[in-house]
Protein backbone atom coordinates (compact mmCIF):
# COMPACT_ATOMS: atom_id res chain seq x y z
CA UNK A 1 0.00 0.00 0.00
CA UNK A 2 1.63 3.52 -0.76
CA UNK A 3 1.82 6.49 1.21
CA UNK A 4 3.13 9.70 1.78
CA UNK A 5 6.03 9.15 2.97
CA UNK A 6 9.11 8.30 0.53
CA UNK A 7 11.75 7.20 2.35
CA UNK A 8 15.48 6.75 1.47
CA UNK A 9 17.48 4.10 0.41
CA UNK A 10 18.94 3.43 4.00
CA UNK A 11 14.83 3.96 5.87
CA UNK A 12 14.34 1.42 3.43
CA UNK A 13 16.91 -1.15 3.65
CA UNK A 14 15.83 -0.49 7.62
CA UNK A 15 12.11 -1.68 6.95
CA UNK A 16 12.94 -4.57 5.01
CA UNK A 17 14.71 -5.95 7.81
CA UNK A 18 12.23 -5.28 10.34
CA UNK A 19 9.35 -7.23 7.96
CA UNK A 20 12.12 -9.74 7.78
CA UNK A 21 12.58 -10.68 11.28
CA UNK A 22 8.49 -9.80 12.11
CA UNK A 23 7.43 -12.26 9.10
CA UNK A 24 9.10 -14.90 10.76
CA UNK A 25 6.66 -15.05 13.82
CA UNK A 26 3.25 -13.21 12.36
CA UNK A 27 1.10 -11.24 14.05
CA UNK A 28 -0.98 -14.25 15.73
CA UNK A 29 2.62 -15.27 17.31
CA UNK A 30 2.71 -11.33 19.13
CA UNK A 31 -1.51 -11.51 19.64
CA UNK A 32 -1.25 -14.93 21.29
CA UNK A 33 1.94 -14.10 23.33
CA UNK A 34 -0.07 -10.70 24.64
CA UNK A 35 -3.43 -13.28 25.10
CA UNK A 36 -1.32 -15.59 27.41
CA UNK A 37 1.09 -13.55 29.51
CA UNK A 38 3.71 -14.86 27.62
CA UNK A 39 7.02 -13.14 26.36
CA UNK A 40 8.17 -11.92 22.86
CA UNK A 41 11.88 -12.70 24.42
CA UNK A 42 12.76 -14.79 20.57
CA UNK A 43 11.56 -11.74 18.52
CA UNK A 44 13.11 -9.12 21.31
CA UNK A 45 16.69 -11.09 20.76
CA UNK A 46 16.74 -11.33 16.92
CA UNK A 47 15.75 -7.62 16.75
CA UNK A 48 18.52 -7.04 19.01
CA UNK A 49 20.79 -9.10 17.20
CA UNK A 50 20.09 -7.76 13.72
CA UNK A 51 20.61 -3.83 15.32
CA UNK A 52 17.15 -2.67 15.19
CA UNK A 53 16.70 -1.91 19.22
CA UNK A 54 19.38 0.75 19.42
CA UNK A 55 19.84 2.26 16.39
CA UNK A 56 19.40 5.93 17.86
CA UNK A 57 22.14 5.12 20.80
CA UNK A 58 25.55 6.08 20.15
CA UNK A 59 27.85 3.83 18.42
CA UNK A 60 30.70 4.19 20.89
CA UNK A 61 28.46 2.81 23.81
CA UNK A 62 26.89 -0.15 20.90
CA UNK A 63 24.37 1.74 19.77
CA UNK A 64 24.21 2.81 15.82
CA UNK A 65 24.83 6.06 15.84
CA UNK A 66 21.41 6.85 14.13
CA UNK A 67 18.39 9.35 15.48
CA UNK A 68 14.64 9.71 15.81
CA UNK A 69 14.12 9.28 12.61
CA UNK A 70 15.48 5.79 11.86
CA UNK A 71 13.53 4.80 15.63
CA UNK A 72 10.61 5.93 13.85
CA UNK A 73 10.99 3.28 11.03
CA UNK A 74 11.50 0.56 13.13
CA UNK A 75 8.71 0.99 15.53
CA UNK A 76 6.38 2.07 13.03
CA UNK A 77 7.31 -1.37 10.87
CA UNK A 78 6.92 -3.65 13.68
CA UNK A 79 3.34 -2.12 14.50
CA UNK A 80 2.28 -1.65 11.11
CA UNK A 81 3.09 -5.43 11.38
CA UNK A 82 0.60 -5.97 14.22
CA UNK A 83 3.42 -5.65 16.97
CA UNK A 84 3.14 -2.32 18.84
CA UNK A 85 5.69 -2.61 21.19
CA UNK A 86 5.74 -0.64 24.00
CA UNK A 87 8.86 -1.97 25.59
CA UNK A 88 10.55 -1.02 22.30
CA UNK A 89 9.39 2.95 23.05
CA UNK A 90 9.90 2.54 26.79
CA UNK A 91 13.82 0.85 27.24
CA UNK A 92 16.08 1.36 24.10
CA UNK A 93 13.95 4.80 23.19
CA UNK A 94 12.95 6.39 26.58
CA UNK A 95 15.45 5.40 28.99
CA UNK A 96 18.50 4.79 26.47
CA UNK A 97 17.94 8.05 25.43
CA UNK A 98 17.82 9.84 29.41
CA UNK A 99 21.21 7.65 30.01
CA UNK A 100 22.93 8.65 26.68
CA UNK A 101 21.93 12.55 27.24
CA UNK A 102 22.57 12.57 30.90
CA UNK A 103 24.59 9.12 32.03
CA UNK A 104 28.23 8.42 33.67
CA UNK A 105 30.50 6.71 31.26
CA UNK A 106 30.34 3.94 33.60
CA UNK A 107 26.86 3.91 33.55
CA UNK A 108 26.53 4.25 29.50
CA UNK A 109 29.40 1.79 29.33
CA UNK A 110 27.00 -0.67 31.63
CA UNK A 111 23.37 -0.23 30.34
CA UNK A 112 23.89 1.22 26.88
CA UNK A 113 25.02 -1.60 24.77
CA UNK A 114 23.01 -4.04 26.66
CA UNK A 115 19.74 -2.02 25.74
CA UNK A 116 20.67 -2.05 22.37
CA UNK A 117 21.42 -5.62 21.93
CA UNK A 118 18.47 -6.83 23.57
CA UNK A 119 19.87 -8.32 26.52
CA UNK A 120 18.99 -6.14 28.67
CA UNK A 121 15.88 -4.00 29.39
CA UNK A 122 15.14 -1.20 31.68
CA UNK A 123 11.66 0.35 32.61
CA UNK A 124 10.49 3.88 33.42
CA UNK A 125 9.18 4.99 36.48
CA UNK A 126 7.43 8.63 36.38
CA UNK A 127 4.10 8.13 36.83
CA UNK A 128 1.97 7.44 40.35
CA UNK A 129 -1.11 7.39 41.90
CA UNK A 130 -2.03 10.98 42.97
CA UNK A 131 0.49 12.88 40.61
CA UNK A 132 -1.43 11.87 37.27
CA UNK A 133 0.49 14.71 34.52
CA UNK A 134 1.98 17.17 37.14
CA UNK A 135 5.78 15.31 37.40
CA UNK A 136 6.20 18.62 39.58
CA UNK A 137 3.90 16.68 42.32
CA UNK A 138 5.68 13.16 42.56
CA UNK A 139 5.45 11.94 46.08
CA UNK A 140 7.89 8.96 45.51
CA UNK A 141 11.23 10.69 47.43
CA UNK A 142 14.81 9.91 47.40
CA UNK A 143 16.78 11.19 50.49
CA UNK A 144 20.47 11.39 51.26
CA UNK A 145 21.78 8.19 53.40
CA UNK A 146 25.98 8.43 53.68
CA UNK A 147 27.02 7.77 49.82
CA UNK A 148 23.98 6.79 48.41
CA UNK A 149 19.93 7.68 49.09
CA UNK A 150 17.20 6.22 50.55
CA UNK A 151 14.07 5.85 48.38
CA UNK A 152 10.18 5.48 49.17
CA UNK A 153 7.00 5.79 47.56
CA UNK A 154 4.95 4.31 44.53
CA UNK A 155 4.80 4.17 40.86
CA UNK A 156 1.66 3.53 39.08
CA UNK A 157 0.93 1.76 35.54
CA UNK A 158 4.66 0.88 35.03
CA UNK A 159 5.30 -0.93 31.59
CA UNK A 160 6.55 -4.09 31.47
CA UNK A 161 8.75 -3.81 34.61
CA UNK A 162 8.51 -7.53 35.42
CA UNK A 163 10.83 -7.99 32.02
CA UNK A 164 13.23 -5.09 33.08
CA UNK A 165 16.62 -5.90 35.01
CA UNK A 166 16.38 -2.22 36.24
CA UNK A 167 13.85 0.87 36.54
CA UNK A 168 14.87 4.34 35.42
CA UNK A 169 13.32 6.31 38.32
CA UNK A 170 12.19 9.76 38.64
CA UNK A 171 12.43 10.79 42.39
CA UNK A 172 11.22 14.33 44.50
CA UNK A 173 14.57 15.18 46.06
CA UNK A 174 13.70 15.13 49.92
CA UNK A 175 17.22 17.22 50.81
CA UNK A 176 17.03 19.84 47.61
CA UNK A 177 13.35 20.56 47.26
CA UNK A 178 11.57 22.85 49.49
CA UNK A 179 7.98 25.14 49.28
CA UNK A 180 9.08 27.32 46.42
CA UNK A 181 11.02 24.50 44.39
CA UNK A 182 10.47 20.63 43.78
CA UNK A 183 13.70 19.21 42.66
CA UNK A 184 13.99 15.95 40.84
CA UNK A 185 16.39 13.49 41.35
CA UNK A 186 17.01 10.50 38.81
CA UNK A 187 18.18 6.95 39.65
CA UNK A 188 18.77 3.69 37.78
CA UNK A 189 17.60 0.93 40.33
CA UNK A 190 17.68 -2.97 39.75
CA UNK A 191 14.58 -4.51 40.36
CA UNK A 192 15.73 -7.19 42.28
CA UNK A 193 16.87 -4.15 44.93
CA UNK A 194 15.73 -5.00 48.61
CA UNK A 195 12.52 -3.33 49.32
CA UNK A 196 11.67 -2.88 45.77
CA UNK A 197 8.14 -5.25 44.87
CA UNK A 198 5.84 -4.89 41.64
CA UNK A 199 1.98 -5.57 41.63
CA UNK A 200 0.21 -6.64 38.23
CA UNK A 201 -2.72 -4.29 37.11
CA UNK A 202 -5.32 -5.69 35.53
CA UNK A 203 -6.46 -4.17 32.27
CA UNK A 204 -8.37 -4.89 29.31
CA UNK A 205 -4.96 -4.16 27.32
CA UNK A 206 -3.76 -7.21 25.00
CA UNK A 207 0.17 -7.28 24.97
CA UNK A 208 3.13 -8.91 26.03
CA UNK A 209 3.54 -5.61 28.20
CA UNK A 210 1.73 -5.66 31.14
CA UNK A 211 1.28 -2.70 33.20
CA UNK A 212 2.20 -2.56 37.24
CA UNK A 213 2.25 -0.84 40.30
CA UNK A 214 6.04 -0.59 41.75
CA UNK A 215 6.33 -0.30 45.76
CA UNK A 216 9.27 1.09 47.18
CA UNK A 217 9.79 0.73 50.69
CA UNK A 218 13.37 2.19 51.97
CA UNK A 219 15.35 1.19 49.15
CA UNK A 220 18.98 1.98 49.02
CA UNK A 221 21.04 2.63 46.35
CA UNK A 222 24.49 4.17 46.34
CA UNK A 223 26.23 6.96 44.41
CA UNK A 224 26.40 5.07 41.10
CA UNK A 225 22.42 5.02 40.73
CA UNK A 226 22.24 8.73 40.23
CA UNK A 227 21.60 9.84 36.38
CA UNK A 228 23.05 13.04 36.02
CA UNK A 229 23.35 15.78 38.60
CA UNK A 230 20.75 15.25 41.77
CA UNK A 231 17.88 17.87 42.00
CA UNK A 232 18.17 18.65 38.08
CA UNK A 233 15.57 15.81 36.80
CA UNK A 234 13.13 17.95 35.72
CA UNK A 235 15.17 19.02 32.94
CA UNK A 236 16.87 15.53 32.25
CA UNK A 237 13.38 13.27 32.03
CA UNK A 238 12.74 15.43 28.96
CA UNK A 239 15.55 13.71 26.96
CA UNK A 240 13.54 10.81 26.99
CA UNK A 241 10.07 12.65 26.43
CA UNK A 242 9.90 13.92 23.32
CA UNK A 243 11.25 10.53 22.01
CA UNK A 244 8.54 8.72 23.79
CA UNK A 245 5.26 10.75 22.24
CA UNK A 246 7.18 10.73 19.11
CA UNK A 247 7.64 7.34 19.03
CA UNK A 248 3.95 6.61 20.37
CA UNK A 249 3.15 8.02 17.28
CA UNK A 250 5.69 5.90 14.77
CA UNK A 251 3.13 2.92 17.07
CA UNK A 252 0.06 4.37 16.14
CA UNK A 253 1.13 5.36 12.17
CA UNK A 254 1.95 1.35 12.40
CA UNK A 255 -1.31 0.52 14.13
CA UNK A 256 -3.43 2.59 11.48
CA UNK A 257 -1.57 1.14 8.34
CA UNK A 258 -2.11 -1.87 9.67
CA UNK A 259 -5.95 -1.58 9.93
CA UNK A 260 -6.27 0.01 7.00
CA UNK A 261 -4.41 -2.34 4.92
CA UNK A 262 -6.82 -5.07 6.46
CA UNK A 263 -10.00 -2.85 5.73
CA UNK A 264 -9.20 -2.71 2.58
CA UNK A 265 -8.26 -6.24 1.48
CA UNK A 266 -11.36 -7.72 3.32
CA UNK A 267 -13.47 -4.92 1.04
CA UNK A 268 -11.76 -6.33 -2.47
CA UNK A 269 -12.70 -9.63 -1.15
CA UNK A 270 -15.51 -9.60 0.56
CA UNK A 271 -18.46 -10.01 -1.69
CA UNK A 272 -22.19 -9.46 -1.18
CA UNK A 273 -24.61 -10.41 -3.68
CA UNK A 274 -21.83 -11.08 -5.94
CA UNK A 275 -19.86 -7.49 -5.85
CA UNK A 276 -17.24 -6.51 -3.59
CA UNK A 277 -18.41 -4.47 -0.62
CA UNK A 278 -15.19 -2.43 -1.13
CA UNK A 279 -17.25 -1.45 -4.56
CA UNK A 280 -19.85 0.77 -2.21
CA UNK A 281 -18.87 4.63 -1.09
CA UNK A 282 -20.23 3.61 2.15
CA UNK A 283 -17.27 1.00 2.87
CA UNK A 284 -14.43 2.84 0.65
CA UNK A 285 -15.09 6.33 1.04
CA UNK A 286 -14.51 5.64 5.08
CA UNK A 287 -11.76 3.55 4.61
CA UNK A 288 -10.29 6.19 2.24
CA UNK A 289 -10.38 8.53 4.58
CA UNK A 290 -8.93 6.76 7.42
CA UNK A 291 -5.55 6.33 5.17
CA UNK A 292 -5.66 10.35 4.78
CA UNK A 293 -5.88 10.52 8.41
CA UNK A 294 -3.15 7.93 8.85
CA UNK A 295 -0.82 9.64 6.39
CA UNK A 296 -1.13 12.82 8.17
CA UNK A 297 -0.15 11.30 11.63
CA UNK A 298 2.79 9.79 9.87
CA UNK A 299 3.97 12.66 7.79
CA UNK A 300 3.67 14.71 11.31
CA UNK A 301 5.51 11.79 13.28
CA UNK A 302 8.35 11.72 10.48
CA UNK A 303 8.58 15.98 10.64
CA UNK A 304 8.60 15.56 14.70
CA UNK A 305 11.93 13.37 13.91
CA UNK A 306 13.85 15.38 11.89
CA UNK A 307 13.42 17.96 14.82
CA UNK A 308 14.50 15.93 17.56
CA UNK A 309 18.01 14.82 15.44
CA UNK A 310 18.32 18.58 14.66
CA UNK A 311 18.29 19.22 18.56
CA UNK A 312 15.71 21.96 17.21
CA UNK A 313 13.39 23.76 19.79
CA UNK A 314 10.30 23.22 17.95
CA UNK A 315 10.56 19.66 18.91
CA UNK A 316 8.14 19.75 21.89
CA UNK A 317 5.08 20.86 19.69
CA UNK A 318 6.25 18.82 16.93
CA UNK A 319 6.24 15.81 19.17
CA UNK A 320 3.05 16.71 20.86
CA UNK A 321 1.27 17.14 17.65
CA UNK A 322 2.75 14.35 16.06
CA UNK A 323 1.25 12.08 19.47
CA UNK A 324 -1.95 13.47 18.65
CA UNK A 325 -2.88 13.37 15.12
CA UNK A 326 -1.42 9.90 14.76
CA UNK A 327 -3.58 8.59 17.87
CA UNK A 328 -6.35 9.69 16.62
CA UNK A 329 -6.53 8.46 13.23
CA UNK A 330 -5.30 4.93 14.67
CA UNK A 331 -7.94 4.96 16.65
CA UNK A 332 -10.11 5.96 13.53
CA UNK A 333 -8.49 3.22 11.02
CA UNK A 334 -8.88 0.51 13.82
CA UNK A 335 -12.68 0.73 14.51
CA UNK A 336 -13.18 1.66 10.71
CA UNK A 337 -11.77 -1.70 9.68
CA UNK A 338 -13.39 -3.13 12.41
CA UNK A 339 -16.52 -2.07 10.94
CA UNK A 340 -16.04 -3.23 7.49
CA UNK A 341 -15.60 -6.49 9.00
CA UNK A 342 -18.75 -6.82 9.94
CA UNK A 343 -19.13 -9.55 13.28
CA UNK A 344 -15.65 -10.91 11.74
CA UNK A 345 -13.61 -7.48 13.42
CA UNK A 346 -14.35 -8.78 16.51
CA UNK A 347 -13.28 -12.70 15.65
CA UNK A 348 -9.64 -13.54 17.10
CA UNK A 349 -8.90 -15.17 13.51
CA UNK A 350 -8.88 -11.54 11.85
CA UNK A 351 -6.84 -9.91 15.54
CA UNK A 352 -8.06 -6.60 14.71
CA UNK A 353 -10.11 -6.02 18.35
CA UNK A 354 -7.47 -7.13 20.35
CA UNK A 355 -5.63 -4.19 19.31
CA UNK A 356 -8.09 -1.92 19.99
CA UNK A 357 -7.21 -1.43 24.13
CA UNK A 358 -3.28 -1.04 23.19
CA UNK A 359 -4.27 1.66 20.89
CA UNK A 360 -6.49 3.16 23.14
CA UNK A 361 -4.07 3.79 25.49
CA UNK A 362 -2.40 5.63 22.96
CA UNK A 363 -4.27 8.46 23.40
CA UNK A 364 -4.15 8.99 26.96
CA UNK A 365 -0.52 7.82 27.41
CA UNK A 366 2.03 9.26 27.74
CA UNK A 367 0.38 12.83 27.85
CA UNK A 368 -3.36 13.29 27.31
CA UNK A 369 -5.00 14.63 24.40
CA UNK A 370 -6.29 17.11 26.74
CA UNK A 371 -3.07 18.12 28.02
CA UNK A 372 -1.23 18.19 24.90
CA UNK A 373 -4.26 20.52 23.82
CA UNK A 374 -3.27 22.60 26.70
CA UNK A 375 0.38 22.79 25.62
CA UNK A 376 -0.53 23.83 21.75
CA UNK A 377 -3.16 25.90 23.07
CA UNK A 378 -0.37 27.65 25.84
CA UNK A 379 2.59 27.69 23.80
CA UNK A 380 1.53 27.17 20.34
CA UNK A 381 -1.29 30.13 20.48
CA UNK A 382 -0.02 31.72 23.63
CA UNK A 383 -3.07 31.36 25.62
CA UNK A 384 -4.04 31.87 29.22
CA UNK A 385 -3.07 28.86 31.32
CA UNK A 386 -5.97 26.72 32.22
CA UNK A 387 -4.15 24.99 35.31
């Protein structure tokens, strides 16, 4: 199916390989694994292997030395494949890129190559209970103890921790915060750490990537743990921000080329009293303009790219525009072709519903549609704030 974007020789070569590896196991291998609470760990190690988990890490640290923009290809293959992979946006993208920004040598030298390879993964810990979008409010607090700090609180709807040999964890800084100033602190923390525990959240989401509640009762961690410079966190979690709602929408540009791609082959074939339904303006007109939709999410998620490898400062509305056109029109292209399937969009054999949750999610994580209408509405038309 052809699209807007026209990609070079090299974005090329990059997608090939992904449908390489991802034809190998299907999409009913990644719907079943996400059905069972099984893991994707075969798939996770070839895509390591073949150099498609780090590509935007640095080479000197194992990485390969690409950006955004090659991420973007990768992520958007697999999903466009019927594998949104949130691990994929949350360890190599997210927390690779807060290490590789703001990381020790030591500490790039011990988690950077590992994330890129696949033999290692790391989850992100930001969000809790009674903080929802205001990272300014985070209860979860990190205090001084000798060398190292003493950490306590809770994380809430934590990807896929339970895979993760550590969690990249945003702290309040008990000793640098006070009334007029909430200082961050950043730590990298095993998850086999004393006094660290993780509680399974059920959800109607289907996908390898479960989501969790993290409990952290005194944990200690010594001077090596600490990302960057303590109390600056604010200003290092954004490293790994932008990449995250750009990347969330390389997902959902996969999500909504693959639903439109399966809307439209069920309309050639489909027939009903002996023409194709896809023959009707009532099934293609839809369809046709849930590709327009999808193209424009894409097209924005590519542009959003090109920012964040130019280290330009229009990134941030880029990024949060990109996040919000492409949710949307997955969501669109997913119950469109859902639709045009008649009773069979909701039939395991065609795994079109099962995706609907995943993408769902999409457009409340990881920032709102509401509060990335705030932002554009703020800094893109320089309105009052609302909050």
């Amino acid at each position: 199916m052809s699209g807007l974007i026209q990609d070079s020789d090299e974005h090329r070569a990059i997608r090939e390989a992904v449908r390489g590896i991802a034809g190998k196991y299907g999409p009913q291998y990644f719907l079943e694994r996400g059905r069972s609470g099984g893991d994707i760990d075969e798939l996770w190690a070839d895509l390591g292997a073949a150099g498609l988990l780090g590509v935007h890490l640095p080479e000197e640290y194992g990485g390969g030395g690409g950006g955004m923009a090659e991420a973007v290809v990768i992520v958007e293959e697999l999903a466009a494949c019927g594998m949104p992979m949130l691990i994929w946006v949350i360890s190599p993208a997210i927390c690779g890129s807060i290490l590789a920004a703001h990381g020790s040598d030591e500490m790039k030298q011990a988690w950077l190559a590992p994330l890129a390879d696949g033999t290692k993964k790391m989850a992100f810990g930001l969000t809790e209970p009674d903080a929802g979008s205001n990272s300014h409010n985070l209860k979860t607090t990190a205090r001084r103890d000798g060398d190292g700090w003493i950490i306590s609180g809770q994380k809430y709807y934590i990807s896929a921790v339970d895979q993760a040999e550590a969690l990249l964890l945003i702290t309040r800084d008990g000793d640098l915060s006070n009334d007029g100033r909430k200082a961050l602190s950043i730590f990298v923390v095993p998850t086999d750490t004393p006094g660290l525990t993780i509680q399974q959240i059920p959800t109607s989401i289907v996908s390898p990537d479960k989501q969790f509640t993290v409990f952290l009762d005194n944990v200690r961690v010594g001077p090596e743990a600490l990302v960057g410079e303590a109390g600056q966190g604010l200003r290092q979690v954004f490293s790994g921000l932008n990449p995250e709602r750009i990347l969330v929408g390389a997902i959902c540009g996969g999500v909504g080329r693959y639903a439109v791609e399966k809307a439209s082959d069920y309309a050639k074939e489909r027939q009903v009293w002996s023409t194709p339904i896809g023959a009707h303006q009532g099934v293609s007109h839809p369809v046709a303009a849930t590709h327009i939709d999808v193209e424009v999410g894409r097209l924005a998620t590519a542009h959003s790219a090109r920012l964040a490898d130019e280290d330009s400062p229009a990134v941030g509305e880029a990024a949060n525009i990109a996040k919000f056109a492409a949710s949307e029109a997955a969501l669109r292209a997913l119950d469109q072709a859902i639709q045009v399937h008649g009773g069979n969009g909701l039939s395991h054999e065609y795994g079109l519903s099962e995706l609907w949750f995943v993408t769902r999610l999409m457009r409340t994580a990881p920032v709102s549609r509401e509060m990335v209408l705030n932002f554009v509405a703020q800094t893109s038309l320089g309105l009052p704030r609302s909050y």
